[in-house]
Protein backbone atom coordinates (compact mmCIF):
# COMPACT_ATOMS: atom_id res chain seq x y z
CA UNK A 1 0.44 27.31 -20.86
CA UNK A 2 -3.25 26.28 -21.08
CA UNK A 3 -5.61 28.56 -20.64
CA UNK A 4 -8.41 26.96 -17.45
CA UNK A 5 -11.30 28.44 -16.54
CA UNK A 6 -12.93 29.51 -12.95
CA UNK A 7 -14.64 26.59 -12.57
CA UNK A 8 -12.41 23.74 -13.97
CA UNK A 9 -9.59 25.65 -11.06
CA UNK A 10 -12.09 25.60 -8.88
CA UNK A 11 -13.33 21.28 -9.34
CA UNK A 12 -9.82 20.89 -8.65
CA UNK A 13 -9.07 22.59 -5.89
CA UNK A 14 -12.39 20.94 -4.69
CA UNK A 15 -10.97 17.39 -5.79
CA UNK A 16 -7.58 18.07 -4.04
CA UNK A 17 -9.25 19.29 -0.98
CA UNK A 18 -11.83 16.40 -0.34
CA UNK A 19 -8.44 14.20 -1.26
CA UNK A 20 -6.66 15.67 1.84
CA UNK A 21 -9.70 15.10 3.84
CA UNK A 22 -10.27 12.00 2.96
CA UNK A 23 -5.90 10.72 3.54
CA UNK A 24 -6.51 12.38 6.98
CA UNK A 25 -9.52 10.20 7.61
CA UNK A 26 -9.05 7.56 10.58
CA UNK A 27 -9.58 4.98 8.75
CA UNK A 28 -7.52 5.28 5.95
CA UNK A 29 -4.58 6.37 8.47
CA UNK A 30 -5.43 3.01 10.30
CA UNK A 31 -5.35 0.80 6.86
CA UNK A 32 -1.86 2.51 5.91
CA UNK A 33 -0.16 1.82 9.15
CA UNK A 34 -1.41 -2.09 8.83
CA UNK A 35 0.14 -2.06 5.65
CA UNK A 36 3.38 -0.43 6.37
CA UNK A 37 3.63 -3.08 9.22
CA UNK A 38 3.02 -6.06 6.77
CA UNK A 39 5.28 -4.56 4.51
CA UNK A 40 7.99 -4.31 7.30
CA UNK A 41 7.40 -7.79 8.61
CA UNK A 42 7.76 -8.94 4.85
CA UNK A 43 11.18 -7.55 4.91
CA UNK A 44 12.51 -8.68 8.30
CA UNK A 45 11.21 -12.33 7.38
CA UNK A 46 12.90 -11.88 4.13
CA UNK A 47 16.19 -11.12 5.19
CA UNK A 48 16.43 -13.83 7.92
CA UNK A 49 15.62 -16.13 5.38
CA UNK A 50 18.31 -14.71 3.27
CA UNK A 51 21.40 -14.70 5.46
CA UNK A 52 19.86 -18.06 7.52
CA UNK A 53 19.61 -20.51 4.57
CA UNK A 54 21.87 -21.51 1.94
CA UNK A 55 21.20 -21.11 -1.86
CA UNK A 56 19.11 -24.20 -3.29
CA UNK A 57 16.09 -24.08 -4.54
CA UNK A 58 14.60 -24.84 -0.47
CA UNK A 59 15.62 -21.29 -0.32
CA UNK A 60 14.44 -20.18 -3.49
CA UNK A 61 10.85 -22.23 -2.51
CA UNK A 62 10.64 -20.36 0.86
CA UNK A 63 11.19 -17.55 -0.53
CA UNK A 64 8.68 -17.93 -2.94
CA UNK A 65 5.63 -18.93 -0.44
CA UNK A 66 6.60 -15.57 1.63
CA UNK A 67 6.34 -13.29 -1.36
CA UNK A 68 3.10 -15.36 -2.09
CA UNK A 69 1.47 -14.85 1.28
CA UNK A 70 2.53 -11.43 1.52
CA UNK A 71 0.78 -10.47 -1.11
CA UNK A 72 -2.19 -12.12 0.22
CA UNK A 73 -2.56 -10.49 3.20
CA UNK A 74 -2.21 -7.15 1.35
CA UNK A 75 -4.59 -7.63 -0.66
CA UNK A 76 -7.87 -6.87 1.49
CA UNK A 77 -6.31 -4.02 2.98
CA UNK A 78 -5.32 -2.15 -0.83
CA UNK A 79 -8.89 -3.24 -1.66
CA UNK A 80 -10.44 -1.11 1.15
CA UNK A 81 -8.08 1.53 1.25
CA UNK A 82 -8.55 2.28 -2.70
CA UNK A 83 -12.20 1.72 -1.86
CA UNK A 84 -12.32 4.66 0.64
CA UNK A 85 -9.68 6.47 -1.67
CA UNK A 86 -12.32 6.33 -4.34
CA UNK A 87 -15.07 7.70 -2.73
């Protein structure tokens, strides 16, 4: 076991407490739920794209351009939220 000082305990507890603070923040709560919604929509739209159509490469193409714009509109929203998250 390593041996840790006062203060190197104490910068910790201090980094895990302004962490808490800042996950409980309303924006970050806000940016998380938006996410978890595209994230669920992603899913849903990939699945009815998976049972509706039938394997060829249409499928494999739509497929494809989902994944594609789903990560695009995540992107802003990881941006911001590791912005805040690095504060």
């Amino acid at each position: 076991m390593a041996y840790q000082t006062e203060s190197s305990v104490t910068e910790s507890w201090g980094s895990v407490e302004f962490r808490a603070t800042i996950e409980d923040h309303s924006l970050v709560k806000s940016l998380q739920a938006i996410l978890k919604e595209i994230d669920d929509q992603y899913e849903r739209e990939r699945q009815s794209l998976i049972t509706a159509l039938p394997d060829t490469c249409v499928k494999d193409r739509a497929l494809f351009m989902l994944e594609s714009r789903y990560y695009q509109r995540r992107e802003n929203y990881l941006r911001e939220l590791a912005a805040l998250e690095g504060l």
